[in-house]
N, C-alpha and C. Protein backbone atom coordinates (compact mmCIF):
# COMPACT_ATOMS: atom_id res chain seq x y z
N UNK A 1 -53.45 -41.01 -14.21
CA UNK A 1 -52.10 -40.54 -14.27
C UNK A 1 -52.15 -39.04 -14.55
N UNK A 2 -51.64 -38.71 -13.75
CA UNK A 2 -51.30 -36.83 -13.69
C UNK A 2 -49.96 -36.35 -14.79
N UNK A 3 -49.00 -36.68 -14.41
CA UNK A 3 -48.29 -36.91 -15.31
C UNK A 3 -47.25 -37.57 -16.35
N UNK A 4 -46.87 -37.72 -17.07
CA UNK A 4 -46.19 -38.39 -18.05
C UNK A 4 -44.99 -37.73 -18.24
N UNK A 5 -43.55 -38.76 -18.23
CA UNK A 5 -42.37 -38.48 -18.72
C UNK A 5 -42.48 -38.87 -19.80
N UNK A 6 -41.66 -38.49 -20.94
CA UNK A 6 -41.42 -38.90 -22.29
C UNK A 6 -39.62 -39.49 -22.15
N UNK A 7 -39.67 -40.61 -23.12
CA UNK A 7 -38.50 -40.51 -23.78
C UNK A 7 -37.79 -42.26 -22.99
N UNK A 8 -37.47 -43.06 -23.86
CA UNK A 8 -37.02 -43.83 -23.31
C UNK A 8 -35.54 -43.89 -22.31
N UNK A 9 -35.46 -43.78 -21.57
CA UNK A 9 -34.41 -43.36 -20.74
C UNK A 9 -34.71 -41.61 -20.92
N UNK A 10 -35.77 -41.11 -19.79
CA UNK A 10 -35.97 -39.98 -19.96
C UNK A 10 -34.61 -39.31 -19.72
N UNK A 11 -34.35 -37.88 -20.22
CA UNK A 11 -33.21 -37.00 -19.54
C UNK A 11 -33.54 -36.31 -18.11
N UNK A 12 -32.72 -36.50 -17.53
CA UNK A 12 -32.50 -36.21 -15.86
C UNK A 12 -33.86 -34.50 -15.89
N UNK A 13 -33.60 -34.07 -16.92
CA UNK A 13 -34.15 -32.69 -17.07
C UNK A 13 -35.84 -32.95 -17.47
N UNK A 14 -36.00 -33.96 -18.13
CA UNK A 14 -37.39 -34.39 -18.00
C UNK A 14 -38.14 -34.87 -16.88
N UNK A 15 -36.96 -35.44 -16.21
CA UNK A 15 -37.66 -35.92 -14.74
C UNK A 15 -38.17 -34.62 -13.75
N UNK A 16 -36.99 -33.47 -13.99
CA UNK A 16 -37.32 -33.19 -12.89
C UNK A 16 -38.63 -32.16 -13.43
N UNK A 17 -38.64 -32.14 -14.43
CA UNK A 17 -40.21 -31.26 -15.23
C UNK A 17 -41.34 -32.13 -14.89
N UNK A 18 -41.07 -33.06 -15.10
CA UNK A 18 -42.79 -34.00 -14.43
C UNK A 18 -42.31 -34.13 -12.91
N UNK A 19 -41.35 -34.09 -12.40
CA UNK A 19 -41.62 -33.93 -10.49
C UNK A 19 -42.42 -32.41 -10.87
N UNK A 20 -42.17 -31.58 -10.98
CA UNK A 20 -41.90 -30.12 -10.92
C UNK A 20 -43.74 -30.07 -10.90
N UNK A 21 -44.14 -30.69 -12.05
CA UNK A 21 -45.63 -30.81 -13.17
C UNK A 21 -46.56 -31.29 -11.79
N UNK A 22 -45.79 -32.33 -11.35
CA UNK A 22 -46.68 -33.32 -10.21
C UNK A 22 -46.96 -32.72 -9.32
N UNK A 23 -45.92 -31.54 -8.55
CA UNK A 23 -45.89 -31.12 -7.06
C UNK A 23 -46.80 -30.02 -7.67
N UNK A 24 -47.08 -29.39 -8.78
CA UNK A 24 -48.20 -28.39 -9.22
C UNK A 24 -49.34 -28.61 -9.26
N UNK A 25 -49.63 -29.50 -9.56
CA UNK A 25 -50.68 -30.75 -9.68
C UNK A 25 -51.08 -30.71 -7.81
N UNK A 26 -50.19 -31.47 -7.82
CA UNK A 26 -50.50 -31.72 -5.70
C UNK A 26 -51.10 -30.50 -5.20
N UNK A 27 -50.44 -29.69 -5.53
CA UNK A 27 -50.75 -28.38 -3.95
C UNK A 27 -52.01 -27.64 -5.36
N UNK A 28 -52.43 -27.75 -6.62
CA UNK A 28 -53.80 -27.32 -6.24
C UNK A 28 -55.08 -28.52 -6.04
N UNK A 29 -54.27 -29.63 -6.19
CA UNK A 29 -55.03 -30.23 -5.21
C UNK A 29 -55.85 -30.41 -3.44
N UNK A 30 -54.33 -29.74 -2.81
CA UNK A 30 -54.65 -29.56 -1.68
C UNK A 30 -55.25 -28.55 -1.79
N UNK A 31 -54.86 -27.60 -2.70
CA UNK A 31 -55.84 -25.94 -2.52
C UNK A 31 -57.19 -25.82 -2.44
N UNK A 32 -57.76 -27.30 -3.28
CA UNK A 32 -58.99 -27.63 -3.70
C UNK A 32 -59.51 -28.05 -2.53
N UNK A 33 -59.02 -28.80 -1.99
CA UNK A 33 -59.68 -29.70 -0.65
C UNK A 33 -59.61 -29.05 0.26
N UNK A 34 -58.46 -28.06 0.53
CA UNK A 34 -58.95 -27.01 1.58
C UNK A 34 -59.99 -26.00 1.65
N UNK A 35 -60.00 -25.85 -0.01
CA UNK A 35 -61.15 -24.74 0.15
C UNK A 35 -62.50 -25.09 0.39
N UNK A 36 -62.45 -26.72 0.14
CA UNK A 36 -63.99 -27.13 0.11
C UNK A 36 -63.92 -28.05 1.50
N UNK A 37 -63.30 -27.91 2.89
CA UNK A 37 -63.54 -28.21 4.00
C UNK A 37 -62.86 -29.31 4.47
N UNK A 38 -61.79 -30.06 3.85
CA UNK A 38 -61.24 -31.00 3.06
C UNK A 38 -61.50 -32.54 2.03
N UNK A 39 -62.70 -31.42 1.89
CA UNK A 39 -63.08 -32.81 0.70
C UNK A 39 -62.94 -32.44 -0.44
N UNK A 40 -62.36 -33.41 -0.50
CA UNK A 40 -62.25 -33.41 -2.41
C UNK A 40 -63.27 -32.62 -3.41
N UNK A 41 -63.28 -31.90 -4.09
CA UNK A 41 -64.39 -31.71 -4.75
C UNK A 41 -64.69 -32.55 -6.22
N UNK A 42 -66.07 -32.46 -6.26
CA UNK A 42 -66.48 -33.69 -8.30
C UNK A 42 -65.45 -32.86 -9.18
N UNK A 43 -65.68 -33.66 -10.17
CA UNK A 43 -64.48 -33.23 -11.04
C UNK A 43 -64.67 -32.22 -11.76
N UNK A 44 -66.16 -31.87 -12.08
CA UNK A 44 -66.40 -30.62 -12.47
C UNK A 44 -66.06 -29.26 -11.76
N UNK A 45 -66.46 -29.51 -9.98
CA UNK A 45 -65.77 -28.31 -9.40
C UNK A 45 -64.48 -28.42 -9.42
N UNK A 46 -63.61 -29.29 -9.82
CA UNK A 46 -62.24 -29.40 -10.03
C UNK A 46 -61.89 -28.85 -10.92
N UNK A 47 -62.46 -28.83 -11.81
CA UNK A 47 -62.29 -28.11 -12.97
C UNK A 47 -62.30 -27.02 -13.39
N UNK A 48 -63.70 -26.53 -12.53
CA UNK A 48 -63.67 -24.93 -12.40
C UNK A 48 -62.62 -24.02 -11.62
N UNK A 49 -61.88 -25.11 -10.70
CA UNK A 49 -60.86 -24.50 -9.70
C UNK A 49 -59.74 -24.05 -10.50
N UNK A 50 -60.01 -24.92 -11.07
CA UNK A 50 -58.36 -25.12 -11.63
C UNK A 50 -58.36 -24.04 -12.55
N UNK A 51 -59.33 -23.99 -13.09
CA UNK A 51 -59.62 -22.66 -14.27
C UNK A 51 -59.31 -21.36 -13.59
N UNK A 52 -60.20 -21.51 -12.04
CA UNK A 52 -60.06 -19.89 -11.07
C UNK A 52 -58.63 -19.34 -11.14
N UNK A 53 -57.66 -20.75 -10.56
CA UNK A 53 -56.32 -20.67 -10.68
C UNK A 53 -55.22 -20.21 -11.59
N UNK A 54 -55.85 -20.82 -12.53
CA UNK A 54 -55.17 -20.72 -14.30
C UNK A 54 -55.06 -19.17 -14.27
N UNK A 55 -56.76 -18.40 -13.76
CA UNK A 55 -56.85 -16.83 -14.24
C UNK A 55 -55.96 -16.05 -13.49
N UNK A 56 -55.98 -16.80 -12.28
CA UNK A 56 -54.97 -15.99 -11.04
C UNK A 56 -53.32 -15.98 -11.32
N UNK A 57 -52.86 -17.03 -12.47
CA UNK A 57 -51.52 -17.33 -12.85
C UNK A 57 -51.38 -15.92 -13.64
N UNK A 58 -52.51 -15.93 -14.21
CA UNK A 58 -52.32 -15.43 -15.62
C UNK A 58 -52.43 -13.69 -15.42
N UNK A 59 -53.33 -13.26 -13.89
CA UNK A 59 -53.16 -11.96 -13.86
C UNK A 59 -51.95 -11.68 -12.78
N UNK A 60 -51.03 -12.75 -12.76
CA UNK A 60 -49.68 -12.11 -12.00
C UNK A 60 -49.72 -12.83 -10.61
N UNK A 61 -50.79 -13.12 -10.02
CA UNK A 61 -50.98 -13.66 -8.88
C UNK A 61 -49.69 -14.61 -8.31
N UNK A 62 -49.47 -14.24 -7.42
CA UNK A 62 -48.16 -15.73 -6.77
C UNK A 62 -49.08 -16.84 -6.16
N UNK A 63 -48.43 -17.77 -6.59
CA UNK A 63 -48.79 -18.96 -6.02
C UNK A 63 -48.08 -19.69 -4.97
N UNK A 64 -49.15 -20.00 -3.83
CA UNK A 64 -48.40 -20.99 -2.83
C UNK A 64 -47.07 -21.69 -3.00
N UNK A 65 -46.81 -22.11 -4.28
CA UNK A 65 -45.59 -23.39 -4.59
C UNK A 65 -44.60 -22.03 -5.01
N UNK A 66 -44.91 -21.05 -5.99
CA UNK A 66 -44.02 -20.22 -6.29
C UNK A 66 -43.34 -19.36 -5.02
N UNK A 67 -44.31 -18.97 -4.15
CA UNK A 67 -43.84 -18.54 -2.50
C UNK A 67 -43.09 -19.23 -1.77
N UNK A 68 -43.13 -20.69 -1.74
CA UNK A 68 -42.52 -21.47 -1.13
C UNK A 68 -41.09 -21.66 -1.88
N UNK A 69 -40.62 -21.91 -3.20
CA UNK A 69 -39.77 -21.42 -3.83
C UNK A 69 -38.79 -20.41 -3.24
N UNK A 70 -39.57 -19.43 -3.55
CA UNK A 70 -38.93 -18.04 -3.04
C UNK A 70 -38.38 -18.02 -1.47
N UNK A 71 -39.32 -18.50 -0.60
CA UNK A 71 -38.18 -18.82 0.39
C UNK A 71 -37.06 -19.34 0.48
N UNK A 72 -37.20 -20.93 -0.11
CA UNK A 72 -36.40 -21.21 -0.16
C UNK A 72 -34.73 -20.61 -0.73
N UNK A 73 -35.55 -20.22 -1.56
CA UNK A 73 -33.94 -19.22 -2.87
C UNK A 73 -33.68 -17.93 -1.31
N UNK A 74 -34.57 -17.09 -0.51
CA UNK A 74 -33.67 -16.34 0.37
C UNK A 74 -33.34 -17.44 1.51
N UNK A 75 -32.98 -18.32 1.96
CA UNK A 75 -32.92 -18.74 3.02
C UNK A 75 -31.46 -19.38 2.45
């Protein structure tokens, strides 16, 4: 399980934070499998990806899902 809602009868606003959590989850998944030819990579290179990613959040970098966003909001 990727992610977890809380709360018995979650609030509509929790749901859409674990959709939100999940589709983040997904596309660096796909990011992963594309980069490695489309195979999946072990969970350790998964791990390291995800870390590459984390650094790329963290020095400002846009992300695929945040780009796709952004279209959407001009369109």
């Amino acid at each position: 399980m990727d992610v977890s809602v809380g709360g018995c009868t979650p609030k509509p606003e929790a749901i859409v934070a674990g959709l939100a959590k999940a589709a983040e989850i997904l596309e660096e998944k796909r990011r992963a499998m594309r980069k490695h030819g489309g195979m999946a990579p072990a969970p350790a290179m998964a791990a390291a990806v995800e870390q590459e990613e984390q650094s790329a959040l963290r020095a400002g970098e846009t992300t695929a899902m945040q780009q796709g966003a952004e279209q959407e909001a001009d369109a």
